[in-house]
Protein backbone atom coordinates (compact mmCIF):
# COMPACT_ATOMS: atom_id res chain seq x y z
CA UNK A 1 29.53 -4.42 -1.29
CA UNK A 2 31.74 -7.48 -0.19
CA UNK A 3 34.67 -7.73 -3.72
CA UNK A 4 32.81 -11.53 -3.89
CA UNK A 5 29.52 -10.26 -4.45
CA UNK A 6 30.44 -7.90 -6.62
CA UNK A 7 32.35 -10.73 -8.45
CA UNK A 8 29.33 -12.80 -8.69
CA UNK A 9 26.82 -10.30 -9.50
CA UNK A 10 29.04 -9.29 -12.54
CA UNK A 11 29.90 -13.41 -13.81
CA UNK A 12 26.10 -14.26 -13.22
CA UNK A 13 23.42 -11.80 -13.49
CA UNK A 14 25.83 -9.93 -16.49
CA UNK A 15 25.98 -6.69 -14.15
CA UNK A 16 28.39 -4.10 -15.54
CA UNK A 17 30.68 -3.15 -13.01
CA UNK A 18 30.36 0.64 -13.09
CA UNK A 19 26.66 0.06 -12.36
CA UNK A 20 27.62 -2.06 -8.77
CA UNK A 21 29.67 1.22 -8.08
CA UNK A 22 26.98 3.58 -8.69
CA UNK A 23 24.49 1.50 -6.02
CA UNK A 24 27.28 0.83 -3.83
CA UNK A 25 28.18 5.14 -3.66
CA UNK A 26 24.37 5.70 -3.39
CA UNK A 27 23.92 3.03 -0.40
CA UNK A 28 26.99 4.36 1.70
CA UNK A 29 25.45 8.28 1.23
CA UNK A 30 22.26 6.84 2.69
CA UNK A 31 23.67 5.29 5.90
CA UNK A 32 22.22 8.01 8.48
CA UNK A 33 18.76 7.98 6.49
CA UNK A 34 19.05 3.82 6.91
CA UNK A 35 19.35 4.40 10.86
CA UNK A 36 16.34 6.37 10.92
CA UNK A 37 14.15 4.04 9.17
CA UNK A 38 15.50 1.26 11.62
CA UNK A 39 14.92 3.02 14.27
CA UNK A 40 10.98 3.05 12.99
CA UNK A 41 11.16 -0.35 11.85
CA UNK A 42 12.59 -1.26 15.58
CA UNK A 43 9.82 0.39 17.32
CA UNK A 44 7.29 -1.06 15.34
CA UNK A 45 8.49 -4.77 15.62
CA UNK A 46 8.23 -4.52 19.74
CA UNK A 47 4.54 -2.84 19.24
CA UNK A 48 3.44 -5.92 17.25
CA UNK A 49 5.11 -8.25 19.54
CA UNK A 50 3.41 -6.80 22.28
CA UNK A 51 0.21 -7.01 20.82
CA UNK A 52 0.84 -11.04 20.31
CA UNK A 53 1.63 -11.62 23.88
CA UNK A 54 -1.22 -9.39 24.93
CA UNK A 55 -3.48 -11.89 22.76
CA UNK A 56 -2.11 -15.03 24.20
CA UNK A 57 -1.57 -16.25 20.46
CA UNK A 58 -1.05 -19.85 20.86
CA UNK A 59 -1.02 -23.19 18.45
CA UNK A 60 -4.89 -23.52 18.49
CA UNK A 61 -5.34 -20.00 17.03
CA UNK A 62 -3.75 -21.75 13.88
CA UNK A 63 -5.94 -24.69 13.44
CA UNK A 64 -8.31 -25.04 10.77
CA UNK A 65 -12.22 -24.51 10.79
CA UNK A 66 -14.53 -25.88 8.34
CA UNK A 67 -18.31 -24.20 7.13
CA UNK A 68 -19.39 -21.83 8.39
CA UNK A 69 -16.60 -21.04 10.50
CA UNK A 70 -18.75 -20.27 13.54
CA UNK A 71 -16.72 -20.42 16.41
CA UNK A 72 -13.02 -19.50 14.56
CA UNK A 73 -10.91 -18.66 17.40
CA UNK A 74 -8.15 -18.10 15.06
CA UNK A 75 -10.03 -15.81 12.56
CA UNK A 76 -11.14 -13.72 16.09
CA UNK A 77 -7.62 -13.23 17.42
CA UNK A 78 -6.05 -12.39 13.99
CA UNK A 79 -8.82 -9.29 13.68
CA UNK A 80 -7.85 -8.69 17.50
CA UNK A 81 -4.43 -8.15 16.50
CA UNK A 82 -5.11 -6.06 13.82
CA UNK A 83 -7.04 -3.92 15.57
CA UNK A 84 -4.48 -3.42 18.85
CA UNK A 85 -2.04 -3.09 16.20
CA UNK A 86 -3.40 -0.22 14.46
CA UNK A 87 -5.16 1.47 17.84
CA UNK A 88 -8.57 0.82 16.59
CA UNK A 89 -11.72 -0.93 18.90
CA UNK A 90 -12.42 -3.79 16.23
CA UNK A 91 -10.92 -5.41 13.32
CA UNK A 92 -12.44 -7.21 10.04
CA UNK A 93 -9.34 -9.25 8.33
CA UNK A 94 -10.57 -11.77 5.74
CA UNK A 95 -9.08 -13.94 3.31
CA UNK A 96 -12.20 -13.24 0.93
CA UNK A 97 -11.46 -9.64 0.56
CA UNK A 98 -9.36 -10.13 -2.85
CA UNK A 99 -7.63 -6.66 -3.08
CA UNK A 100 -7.33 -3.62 -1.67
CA UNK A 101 -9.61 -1.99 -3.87
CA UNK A 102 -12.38 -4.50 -2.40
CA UNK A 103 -11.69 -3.32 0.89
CA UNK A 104 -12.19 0.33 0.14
CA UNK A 105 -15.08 -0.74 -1.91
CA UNK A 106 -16.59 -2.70 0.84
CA UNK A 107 -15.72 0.69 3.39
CA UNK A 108 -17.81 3.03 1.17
CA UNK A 109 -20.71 0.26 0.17
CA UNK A 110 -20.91 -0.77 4.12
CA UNK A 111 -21.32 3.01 4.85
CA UNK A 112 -22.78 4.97 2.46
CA UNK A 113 -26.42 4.99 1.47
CA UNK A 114 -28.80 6.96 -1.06
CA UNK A 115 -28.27 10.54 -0.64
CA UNK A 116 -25.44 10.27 1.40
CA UNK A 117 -22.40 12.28 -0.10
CA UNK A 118 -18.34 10.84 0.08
CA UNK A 119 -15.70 13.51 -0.18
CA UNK A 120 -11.87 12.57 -1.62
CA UNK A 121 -9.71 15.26 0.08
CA UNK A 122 -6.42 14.87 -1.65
CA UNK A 123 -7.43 15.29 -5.15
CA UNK A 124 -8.40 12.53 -7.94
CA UNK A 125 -8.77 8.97 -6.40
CA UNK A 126 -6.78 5.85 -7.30
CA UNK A 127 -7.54 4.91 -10.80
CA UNK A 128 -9.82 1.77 -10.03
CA UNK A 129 -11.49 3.49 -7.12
CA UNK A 130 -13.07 6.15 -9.72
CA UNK A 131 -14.53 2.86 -11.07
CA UNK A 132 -15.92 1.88 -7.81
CA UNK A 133 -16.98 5.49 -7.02
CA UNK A 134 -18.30 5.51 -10.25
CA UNK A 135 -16.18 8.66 -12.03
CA UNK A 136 -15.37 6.96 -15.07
CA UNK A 137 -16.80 3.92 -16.72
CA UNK A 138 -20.60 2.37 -16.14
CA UNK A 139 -19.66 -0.73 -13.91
CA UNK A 140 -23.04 -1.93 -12.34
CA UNK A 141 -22.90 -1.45 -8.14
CA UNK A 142 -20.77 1.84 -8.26
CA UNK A 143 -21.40 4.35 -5.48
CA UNK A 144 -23.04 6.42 -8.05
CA UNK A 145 -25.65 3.59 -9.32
CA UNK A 146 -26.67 3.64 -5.47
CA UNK A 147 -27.41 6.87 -5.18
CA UNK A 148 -24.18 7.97 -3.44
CA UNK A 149 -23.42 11.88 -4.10
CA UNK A 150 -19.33 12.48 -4.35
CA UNK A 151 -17.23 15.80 -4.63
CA UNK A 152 -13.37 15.67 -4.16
CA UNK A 153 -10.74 18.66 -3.32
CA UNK A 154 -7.69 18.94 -4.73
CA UNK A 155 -4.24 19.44 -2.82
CA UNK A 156 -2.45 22.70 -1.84
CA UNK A 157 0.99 23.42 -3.71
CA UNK A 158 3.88 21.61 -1.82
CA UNK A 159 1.47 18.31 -1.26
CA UNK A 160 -0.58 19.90 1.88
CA UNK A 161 -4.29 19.53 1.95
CA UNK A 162 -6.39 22.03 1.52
CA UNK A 163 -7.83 21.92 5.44
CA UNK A 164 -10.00 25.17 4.66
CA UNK A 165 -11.51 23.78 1.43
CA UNK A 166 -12.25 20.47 2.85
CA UNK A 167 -14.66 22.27 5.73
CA UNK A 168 -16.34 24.48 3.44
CA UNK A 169 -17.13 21.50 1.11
CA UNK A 170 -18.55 19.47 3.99
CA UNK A 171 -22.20 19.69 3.88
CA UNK A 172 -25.52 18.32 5.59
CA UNK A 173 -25.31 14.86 3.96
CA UNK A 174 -21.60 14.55 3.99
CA UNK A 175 -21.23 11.19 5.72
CA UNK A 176 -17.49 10.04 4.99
CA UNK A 177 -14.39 12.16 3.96
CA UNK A 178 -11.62 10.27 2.97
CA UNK A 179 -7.70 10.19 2.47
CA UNK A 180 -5.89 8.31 -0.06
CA UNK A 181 -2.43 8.03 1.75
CA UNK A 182 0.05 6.91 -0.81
CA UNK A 183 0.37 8.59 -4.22
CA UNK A 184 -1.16 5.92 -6.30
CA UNK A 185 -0.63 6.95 -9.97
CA UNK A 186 0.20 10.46 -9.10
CA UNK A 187 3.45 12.25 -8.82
CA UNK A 188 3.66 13.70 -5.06
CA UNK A 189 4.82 12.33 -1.83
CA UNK A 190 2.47 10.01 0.42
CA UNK A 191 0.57 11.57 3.32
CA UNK A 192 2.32 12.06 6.79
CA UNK A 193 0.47 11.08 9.89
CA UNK A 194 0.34 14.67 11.19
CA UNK A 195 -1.52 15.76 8.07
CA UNK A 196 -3.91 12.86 8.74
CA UNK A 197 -4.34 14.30 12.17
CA UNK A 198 -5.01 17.95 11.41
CA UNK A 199 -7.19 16.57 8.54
CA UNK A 200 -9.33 14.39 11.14
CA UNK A 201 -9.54 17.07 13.76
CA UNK A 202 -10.53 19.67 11.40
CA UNK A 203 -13.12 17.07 9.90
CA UNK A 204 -14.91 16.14 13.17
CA UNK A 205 -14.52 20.10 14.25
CA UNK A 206 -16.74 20.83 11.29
CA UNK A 207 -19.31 17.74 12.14
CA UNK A 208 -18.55 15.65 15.11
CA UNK A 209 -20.23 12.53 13.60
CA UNK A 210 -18.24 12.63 10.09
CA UNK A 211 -16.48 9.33 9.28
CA UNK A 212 -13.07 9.79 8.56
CA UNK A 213 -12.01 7.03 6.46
CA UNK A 214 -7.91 6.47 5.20
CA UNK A 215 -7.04 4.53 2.45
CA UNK A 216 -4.18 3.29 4.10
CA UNK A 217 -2.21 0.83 1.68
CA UNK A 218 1.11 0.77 1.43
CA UNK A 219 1.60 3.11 3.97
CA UNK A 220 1.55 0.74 6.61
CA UNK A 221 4.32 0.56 9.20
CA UNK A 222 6.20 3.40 8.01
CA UNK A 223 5.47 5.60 10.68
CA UNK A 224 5.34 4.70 14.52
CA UNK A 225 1.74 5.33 14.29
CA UNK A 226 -0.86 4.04 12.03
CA UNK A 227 -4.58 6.95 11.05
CA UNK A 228 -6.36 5.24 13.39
CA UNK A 229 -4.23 6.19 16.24
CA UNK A 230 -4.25 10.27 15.26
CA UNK A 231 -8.51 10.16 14.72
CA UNK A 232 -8.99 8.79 11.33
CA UNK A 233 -12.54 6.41 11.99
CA UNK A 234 -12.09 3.90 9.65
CA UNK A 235 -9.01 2.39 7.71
CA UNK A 236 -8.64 -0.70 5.08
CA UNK A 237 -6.01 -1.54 3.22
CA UNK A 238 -4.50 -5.02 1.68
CA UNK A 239 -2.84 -7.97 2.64
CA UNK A 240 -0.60 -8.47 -0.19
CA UNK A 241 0.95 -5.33 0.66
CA UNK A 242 2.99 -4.32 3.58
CA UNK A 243 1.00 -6.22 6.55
CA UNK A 244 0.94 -9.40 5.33
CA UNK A 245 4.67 -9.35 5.16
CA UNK A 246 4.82 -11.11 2.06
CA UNK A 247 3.74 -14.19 3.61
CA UNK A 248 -0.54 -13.88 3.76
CA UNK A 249 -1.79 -15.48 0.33
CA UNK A 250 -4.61 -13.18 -0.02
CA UNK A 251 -7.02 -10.86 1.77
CA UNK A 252 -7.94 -7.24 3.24
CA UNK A 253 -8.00 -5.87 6.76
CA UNK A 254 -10.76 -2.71 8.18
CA UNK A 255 -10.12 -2.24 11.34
CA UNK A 256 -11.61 1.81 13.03
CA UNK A 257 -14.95 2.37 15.11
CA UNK A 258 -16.42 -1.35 16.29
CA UNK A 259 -19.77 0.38 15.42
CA UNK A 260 -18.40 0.89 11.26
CA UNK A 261 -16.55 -2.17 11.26
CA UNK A 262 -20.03 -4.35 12.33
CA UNK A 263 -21.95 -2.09 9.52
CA UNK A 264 -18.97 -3.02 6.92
CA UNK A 265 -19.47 -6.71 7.94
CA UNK A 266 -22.98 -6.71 6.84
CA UNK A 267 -22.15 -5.25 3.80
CA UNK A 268 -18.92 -7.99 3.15
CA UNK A 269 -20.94 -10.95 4.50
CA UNK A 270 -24.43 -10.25 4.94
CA UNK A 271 -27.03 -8.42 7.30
CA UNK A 272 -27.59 -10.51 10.45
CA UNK A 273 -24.48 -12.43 10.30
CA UNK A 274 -21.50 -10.15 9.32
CA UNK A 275 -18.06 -11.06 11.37
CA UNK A 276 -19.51 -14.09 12.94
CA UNK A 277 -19.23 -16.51 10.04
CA UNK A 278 -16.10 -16.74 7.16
CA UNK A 279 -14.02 -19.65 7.24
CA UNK A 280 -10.11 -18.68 7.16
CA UNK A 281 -9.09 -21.96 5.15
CA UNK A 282 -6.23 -22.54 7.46
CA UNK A 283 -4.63 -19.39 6.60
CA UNK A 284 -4.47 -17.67 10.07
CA UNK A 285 -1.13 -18.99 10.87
CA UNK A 286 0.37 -17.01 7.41
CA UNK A 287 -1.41 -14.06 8.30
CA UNK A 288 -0.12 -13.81 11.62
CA UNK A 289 3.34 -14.77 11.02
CA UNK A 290 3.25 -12.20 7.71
CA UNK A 291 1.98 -9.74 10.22
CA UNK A 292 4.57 -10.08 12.94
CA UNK A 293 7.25 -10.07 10.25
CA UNK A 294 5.67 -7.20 8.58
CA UNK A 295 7.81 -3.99 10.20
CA UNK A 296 11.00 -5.54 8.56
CA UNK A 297 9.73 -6.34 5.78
CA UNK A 298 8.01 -2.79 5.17
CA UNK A 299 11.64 -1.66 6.19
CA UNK A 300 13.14 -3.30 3.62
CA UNK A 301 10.96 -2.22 0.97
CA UNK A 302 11.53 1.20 1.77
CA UNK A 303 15.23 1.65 2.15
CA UNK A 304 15.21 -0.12 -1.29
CA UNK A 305 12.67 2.55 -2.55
CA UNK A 306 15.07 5.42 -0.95
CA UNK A 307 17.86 3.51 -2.63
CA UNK A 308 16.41 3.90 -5.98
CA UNK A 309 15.65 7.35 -5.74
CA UNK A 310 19.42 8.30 -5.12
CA UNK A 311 20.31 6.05 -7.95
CA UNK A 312 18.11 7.74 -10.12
CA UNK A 313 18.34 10.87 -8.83
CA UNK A 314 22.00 11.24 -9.68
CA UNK A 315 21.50 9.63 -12.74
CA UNK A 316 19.62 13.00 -13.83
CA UNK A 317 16.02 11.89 -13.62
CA UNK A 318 13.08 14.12 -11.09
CA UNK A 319 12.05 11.55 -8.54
CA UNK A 320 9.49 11.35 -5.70
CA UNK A 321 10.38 11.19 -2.94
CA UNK A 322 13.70 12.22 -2.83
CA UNK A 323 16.32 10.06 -1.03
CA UNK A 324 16.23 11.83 2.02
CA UNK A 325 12.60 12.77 2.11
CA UNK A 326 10.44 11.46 5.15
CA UNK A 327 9.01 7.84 3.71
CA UNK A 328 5.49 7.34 4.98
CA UNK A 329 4.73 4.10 1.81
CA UNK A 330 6.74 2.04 0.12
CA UNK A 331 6.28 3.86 -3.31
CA UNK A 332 9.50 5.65 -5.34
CA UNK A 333 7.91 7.26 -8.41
CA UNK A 334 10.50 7.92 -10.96
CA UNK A 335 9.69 10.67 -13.90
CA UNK A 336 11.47 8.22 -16.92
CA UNK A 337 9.69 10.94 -19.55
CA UNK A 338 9.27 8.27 -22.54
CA UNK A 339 7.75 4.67 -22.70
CA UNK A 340 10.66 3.08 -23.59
CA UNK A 341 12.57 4.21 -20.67
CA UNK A 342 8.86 2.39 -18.61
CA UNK A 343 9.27 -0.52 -20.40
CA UNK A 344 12.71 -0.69 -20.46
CA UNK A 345 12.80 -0.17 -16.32
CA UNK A 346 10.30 -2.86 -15.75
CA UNK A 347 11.72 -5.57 -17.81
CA UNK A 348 14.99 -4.65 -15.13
CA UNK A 349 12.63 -5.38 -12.47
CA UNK A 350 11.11 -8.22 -14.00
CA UNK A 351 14.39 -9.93 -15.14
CA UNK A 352 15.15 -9.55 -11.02
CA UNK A 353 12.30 -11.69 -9.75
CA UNK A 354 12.74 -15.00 -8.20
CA UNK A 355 9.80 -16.22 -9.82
CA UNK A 356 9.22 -15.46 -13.98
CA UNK A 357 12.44 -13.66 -14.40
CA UNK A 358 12.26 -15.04 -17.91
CA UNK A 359 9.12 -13.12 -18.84
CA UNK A 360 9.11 -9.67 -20.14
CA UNK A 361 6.58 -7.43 -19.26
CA UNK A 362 4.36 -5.37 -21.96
CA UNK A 363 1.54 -2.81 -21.56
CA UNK A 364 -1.75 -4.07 -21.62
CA UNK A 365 -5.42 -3.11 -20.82
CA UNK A 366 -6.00 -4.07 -17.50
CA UNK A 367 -9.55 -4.11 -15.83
CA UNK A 368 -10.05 -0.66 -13.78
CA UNK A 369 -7.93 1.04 -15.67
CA UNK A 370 -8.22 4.20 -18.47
CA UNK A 371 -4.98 3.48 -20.06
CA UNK A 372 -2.59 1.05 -20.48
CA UNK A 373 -0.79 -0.56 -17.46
CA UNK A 374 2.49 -2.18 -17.66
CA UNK A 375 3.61 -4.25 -14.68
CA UNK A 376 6.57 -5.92 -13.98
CA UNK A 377 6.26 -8.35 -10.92
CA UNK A 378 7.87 -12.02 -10.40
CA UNK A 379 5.98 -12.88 -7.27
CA UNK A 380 5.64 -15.45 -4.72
CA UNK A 381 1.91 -14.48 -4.45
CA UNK A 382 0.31 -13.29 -7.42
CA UNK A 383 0.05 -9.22 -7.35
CA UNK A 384 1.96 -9.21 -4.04
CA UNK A 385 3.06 -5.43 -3.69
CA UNK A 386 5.09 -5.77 -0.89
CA UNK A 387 7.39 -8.25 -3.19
CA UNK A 388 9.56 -6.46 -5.25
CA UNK A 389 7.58 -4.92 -8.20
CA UNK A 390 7.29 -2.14 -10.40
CA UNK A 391 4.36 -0.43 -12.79
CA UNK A 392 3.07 2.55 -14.98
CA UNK A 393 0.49 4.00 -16.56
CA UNK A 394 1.23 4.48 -20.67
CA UNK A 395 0.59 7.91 -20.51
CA UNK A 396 2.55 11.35 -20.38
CA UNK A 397 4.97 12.09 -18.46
CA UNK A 398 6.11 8.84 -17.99
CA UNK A 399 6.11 8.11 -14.43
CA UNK A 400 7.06 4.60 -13.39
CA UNK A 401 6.60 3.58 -9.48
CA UNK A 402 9.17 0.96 -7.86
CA UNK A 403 7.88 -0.65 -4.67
CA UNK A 404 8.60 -3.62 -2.52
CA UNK A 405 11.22 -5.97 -2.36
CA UNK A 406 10.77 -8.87 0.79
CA UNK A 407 14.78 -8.13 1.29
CA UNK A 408 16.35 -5.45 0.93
CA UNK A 409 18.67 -6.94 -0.68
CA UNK A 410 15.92 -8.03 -3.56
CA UNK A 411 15.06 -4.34 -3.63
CA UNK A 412 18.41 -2.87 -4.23
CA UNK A 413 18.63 -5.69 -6.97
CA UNK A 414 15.76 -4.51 -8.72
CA UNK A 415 17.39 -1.45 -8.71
CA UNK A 416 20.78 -2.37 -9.90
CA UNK A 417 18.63 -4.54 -13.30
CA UNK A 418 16.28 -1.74 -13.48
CA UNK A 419 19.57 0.48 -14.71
CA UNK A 420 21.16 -2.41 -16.31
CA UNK A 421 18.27 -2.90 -18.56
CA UNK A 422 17.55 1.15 -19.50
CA UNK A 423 21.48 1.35 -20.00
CA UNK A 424 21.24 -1.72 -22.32
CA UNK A 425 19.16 -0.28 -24.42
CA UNK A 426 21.09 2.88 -24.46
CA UNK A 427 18.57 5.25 -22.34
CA UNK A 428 20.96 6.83 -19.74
């Protein structure tokens, strides 16, 4: 770190100086695992570009479309993109999808029907999607109000899933397994593409016309190759997290089988109609340009997210994954072990945002949720996960998860006030 950044860091933001030497020793041991991710981040910018030249994007696809939006070339070439992107035959990328929980929901609703039975093969399901599934909670249109029958199987020691398990548990009216590929609230590392890979082959081995679905947020872009390259059938995820580059104001993508995504349509818009109508309100040019800036973006998020688990790492405290671990989302989950040391992390984060740095963050009951969810995010676009942000569940053991950061230089700053704050308040 240049000796007049340091300077100003320290007569500005009130850094302590041993703290800017503690990053700055953590960043330099990273340097070969920062190549790596480059290298991925590299790759992935030329696929995208290719995929815009392929399209012939041009200034018309960013004009705006009123009504129905019959006719939007833009909307069309945007789900195009999506779709070559991700090595799928169709796309469904809508501003109306408000989060990525909607897009799962709509992937399950569009699919599933009375009888019909869902299987989660990496243990319990994000914390809202048990709402939507309808595990916990009596929320009217839950997969289990319609009829739908669920089962889930748990992980293998060391994160692997449990291939064998998952084929015995498929039955005749299994329609959809499905992968949740980052961690959510749990402690364990994301999934890698090649265990999405022997998972889909395995799945289709046992019944050739299972859906394979992957719950792909914030995994996006971390790997050369996206589930829908390696077999998965269907894939959704949100554009306030890594594709939208920080730049999209809203909205979900699906993009898998043309067949699913036309059935999911229905379900999103309505029978008869589906992809053909949903006006874009002029937001086609941000959710391009978010997209094509979306691989350095995504690599910024997660060299800050390896950053932080060095930083924490050495100061003593069980993170996941570790530094040098394979990254495949944007998540660090750190094991802090009390709620002060939650609280205390995310006001850090909070007091690092461009945007409501002045706020500080307290647990509260948030819709979806069992307990108590404290979130710390100053963002651009409310609830944007691909800007710098950081959250928890109040409940034992602690766990806090650090993600995003549009720079990487915002990232490791969130870092640096995350263990400004905690050492303020005499935790470490």
């Amino acid at each position: 770190m240049y000796e007049i950044t340091t300077q100003y860091l320290k007569d500005k933001f009130g850094v302590d100086a041993d703290i800017l030497e503690r990053v700055e020793r953590a960043e330099k041991s990273l340097s070969e695992k920062y190549a790596q991710l480059d290298e991925i981040m590299t790759y992935n910018q030329y696929k995208v570009l290719y995929a815009f030249q392929k399209a012939r994007i041009n200034d018309q696809h960013f004009a705006w479309n009123t009504g129905y939006g019959y006719d939007d070339i833009g909307r069309a070439a945007c789900e195009q993109l999506f779709a070559d992107i991700f090595g799928a035959e169709a796309g469904f990328v809508r501003t109306q999808i408000v989060n990525g929980t909607h897009a799962l929901a709509s992937v399950y609703l569009g699919l599933l029907r009375a009888g019909d039975e869902l299987i989660y093969c990496n243990g319990d399901p994000y914390d809202t999607m048990q709402t939507v599934i309808g595990l916990k909670g009596d929320s009217a249109g839950s997969l289990k109000e319609y009829g739908v029958k669920y089962k889930q199987v748990d992980l293998l020691a060391g994160n692997k899933i449990d291939i064998e398990s998952v084929k015995k548990a498929i039955g005749p009216d299994t329609k959809v397994v499905a992968i949740q590929r980052s961690r959510g609230y749990t402690f364990r590392n994301a999934m890698t593409i090649s265990q999405i890979e022997e998972w889909a082959k395995a799945c289709h081995e046992v019944k050739p016309d299972i859906i394979c679905m992957v719950d792909n947020c914030y995994g996006e872009f971390t790997d050369i190759k996206e589930p829908t390259e390696v077999g998965a059938d269907i894939m959704a995820g949100s554009l306030i997290k890594n594709p939208g580059g920080g730049l999209a104001l809203s909205g979900g993508y699906i993009v898998g089988k043309k067949e699913l995504v036309d059935k999911i349509s229905y379900r999103v818009i309505c029978p008869g109609i589906g992809g053909e109508c949903g006006l874009t309100f002029g937001q086609t040019r941000t959710m391009m340009q978010g997209l094509f800036i979306a691989p350095r973006v995504t690599n910024g998020a997660v060299k800050g997210a390896a950053l932080c688990a060095k930083v924490f790492e050495e100061l003593g405290y069980e993170v996941c994954p570790g530094p040098l671990d394979d990254r495949n989302d944007i998540v660090e989950a750190i094991k802090l072990g009390s709620p002060e040391a939650v609280c205390a992390f995310c006001e850090g984060v909070q007091a690092a945002a461009p945007i409501d740095a002045y706020v500080t963050p307290i647990p509260w009951d948030m819709p979806g949720y069992t307990d108590q969810v404290i979130m710390a995010a100053g963002a651009f676009v409310g609830g944007s996960s691909i800007e710098l942000s950081a959250d928890a569940p109040m409940r034992e053991p602690y766990n806090v998860f650090f993600q995003g950061g549009i720079t990487y230089e915002h990232s490791k700053f969130g870092v640096i006030k995350a263990v400004q704050q905690m050492k303020d308040k005499g935790l470490i």
